[in-house]
Protein backbone atom coordinates (compact mmCIF):
# COMPACT_ATOMS: atom_id res chain seq x y z
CA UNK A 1 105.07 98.87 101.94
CA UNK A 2 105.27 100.62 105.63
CA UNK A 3 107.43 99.05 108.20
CA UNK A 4 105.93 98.12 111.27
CA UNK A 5 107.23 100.43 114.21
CA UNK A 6 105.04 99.00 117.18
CA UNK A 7 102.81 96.48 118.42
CA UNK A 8 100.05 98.71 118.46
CA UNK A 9 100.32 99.40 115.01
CA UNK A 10 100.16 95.75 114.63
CA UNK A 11 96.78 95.46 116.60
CA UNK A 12 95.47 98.71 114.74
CA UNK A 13 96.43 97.33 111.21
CA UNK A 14 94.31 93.59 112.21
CA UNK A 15 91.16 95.78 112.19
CA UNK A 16 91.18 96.65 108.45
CA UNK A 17 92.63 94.67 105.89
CA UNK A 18 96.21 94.03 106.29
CA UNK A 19 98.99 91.63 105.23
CA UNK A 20 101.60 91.46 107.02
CA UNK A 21 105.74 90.41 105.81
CA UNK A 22 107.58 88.88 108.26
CA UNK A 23 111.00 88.93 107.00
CA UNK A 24 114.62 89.96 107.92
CA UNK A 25 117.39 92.20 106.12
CA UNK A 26 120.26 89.25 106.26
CA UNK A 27 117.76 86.80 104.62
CA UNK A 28 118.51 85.89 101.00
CA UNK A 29 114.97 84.43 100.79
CA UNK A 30 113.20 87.43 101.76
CA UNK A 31 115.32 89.93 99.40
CA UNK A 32 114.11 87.68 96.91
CA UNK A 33 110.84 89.21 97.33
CA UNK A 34 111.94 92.57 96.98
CA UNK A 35 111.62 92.85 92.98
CA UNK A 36 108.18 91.38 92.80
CA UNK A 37 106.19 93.06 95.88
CA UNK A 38 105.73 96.95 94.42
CA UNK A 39 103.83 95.05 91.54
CA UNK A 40 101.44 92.69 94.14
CA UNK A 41 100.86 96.15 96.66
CA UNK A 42 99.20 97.52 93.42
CA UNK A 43 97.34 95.12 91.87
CA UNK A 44 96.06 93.68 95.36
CA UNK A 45 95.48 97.33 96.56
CA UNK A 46 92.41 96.14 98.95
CA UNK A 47 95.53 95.89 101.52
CA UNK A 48 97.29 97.41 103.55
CA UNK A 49 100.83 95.69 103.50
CA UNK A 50 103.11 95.73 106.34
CA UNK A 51 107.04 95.22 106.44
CA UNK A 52 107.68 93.55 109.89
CA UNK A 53 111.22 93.52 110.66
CA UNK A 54 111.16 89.67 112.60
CA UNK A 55 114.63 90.50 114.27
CA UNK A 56 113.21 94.04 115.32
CA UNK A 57 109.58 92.27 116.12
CA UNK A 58 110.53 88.54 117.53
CA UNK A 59 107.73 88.77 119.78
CA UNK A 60 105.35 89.52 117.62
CA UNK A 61 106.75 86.62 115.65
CA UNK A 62 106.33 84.12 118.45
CA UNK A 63 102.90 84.99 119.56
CA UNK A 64 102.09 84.36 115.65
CA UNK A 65 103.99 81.25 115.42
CA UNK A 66 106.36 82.46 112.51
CA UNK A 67 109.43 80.64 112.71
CA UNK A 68 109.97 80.84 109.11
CA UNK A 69 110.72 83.54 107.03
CA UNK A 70 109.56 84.86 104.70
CA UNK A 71 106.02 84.48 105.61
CA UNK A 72 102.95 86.27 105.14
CA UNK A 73 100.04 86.32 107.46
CA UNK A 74 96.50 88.17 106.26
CA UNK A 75 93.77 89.70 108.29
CA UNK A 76 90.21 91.23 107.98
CA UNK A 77 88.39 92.95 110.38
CA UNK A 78 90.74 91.52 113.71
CA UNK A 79 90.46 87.92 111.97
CA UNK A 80 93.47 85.85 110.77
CA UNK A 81 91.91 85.40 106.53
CA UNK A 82 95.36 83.02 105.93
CA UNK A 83 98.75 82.40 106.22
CA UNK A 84 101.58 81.32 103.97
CA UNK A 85 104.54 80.53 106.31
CA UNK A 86 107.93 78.78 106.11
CA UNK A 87 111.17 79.47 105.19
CA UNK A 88 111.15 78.63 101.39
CA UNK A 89 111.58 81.10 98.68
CA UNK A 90 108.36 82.20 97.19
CA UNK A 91 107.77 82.82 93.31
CA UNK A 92 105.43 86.13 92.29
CA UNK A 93 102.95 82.93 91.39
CA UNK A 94 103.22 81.77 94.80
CA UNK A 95 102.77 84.88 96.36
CA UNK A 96 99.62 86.05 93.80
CA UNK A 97 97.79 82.54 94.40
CA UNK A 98 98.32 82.74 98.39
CA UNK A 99 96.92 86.96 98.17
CA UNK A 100 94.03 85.86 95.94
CA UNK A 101 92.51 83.66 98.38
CA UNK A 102 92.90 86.04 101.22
């Protein structure tokens, strides 16, 4: 998974197909993820995913309206495809069902 460095990388990664992790080192939630997401890059290899750091990228965070995290936000071709925001843990069958209909 990269990690996002900028906002522009963030604007350049909306124009192809991207999903994006909002998430946070100090979370327990989001290192829950960890084990799981090397397996979903691969099989849902259509995507580019991005690590964004929401400490290191809070305004990015606000002008998405991610309060939660973890949370994963999709795009294709500079338009939003879905969401799957809040603060809950998510399963691998959580995160699979949410990438399949993106």
């Amino acid at each position: 998974m990269k990690k996002l460095e900028s906002k522009q990388q963030f604007d350049e990664a909306k124009q192809g197909k991207a999903v994006f992790l909002f998430s946070a080192n100090w979370c327990p939630d989001c290192r829950f993820l960890d084990p799981f997401m090397p397996e979903m890059e691969s099989t849902f290899n259509e995507f580019d995913f991005y690590y964004v750091d929401r400490d290191e990228h809070i305004e990015i965070a606000q002008e998405m309206d991610i309060f939660g995290i973890p949370s994963f936000v999709a795009y294709r071709d500079n338009a939003e495809t879905g969401r799957y925001v809040g603060k809950e843990r998510k399963t691998p069958e959580q995160v699979t069902a949410f990438l399949e209909t993106v």
